[in-house]
Each structure stands twice: as C-alpha cells, then as structure tokens.
Protein backbone atom coordinates (compact mmCIF):
# COMPACT_ATOMS: atom_id res chain seq x y z
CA UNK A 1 81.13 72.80 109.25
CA UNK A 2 79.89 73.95 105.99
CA UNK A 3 79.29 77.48 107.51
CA UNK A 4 82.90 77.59 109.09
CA UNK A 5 84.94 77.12 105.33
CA UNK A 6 82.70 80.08 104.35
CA UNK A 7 83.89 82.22 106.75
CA UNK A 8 87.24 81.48 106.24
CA UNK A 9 86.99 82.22 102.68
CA UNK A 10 85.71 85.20 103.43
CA UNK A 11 88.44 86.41 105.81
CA UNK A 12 90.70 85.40 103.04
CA UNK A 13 88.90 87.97 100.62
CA UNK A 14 88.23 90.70 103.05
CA UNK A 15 92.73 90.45 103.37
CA UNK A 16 92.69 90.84 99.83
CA UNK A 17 90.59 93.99 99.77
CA UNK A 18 92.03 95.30 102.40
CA UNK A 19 95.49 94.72 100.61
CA UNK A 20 94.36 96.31 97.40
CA UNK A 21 92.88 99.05 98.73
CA UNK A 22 95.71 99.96 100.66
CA UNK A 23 98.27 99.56 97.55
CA UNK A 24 95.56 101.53 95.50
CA UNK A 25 94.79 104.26 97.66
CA UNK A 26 97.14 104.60 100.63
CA UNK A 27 94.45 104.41 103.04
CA UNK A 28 94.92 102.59 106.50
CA UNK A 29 94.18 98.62 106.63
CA UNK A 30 91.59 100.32 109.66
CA UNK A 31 90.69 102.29 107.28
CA UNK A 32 89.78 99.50 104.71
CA UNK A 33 88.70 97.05 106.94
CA UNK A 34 85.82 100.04 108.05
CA UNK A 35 84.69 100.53 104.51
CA UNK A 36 84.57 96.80 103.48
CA UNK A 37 82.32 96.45 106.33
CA UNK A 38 80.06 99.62 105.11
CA UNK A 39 80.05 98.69 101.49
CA UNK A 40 80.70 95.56 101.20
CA UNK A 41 83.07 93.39 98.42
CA UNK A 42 81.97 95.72 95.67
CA UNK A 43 85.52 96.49 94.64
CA UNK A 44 84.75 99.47 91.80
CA UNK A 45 82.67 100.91 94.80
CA UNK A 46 85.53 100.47 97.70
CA UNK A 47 88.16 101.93 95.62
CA UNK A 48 85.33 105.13 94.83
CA UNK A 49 85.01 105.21 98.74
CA UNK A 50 88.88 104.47 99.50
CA UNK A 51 89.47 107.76 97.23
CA UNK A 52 86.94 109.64 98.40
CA UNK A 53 88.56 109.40 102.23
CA UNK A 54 91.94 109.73 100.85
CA UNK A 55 90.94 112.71 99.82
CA UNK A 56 89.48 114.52 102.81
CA UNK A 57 92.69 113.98 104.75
C-alpha cells in the first residue's frame, strides 16, 4: 500500500514539472515528460535541458 501513495505522489510531481516546464520554456508536455524521465526532478537541470531543446528547434 505504502508503495502505491508513493507513486501517486510522484505522478502528482512529474504534472507539476511537466506544467512548469511547459509555461517556462514552451516545450511540448511529450517533450517534458521525455526529459523528466532522462534527468530526473532536478528542476535547475530540466529547465537547462528544456532550453537547450527549445533551442534547437
């Protein structure tokens, strides 16, 4: 059970990262959901990574 609340609470903060980084940095929520799976909650690092992509469009 224990294991199942954490999970949840993680979904919850992955949404908010991927919110954030798409109000940040315009970058897609597939976009966001990608990198938070690459670099993990780090959010100084994701929004470094969310700008980086942004900029190679």
């Amino acid at each position: 059970m224990r294991e199942h609340v954490e999970d949840r609470s993680q979904g919850q903060t992955d949404r908010q990262l991927v919110a954030m980084l798409k109000e940040k940095t315009g970058i897609s929520e597939a976009e966001a959901s990608e990198l938070i799976k690459e670099v993990g909650h780090d959010r100084a690092s994701l929004l470094r990574e969310a700008r980086f992509l942004k900029a190679k469009h």
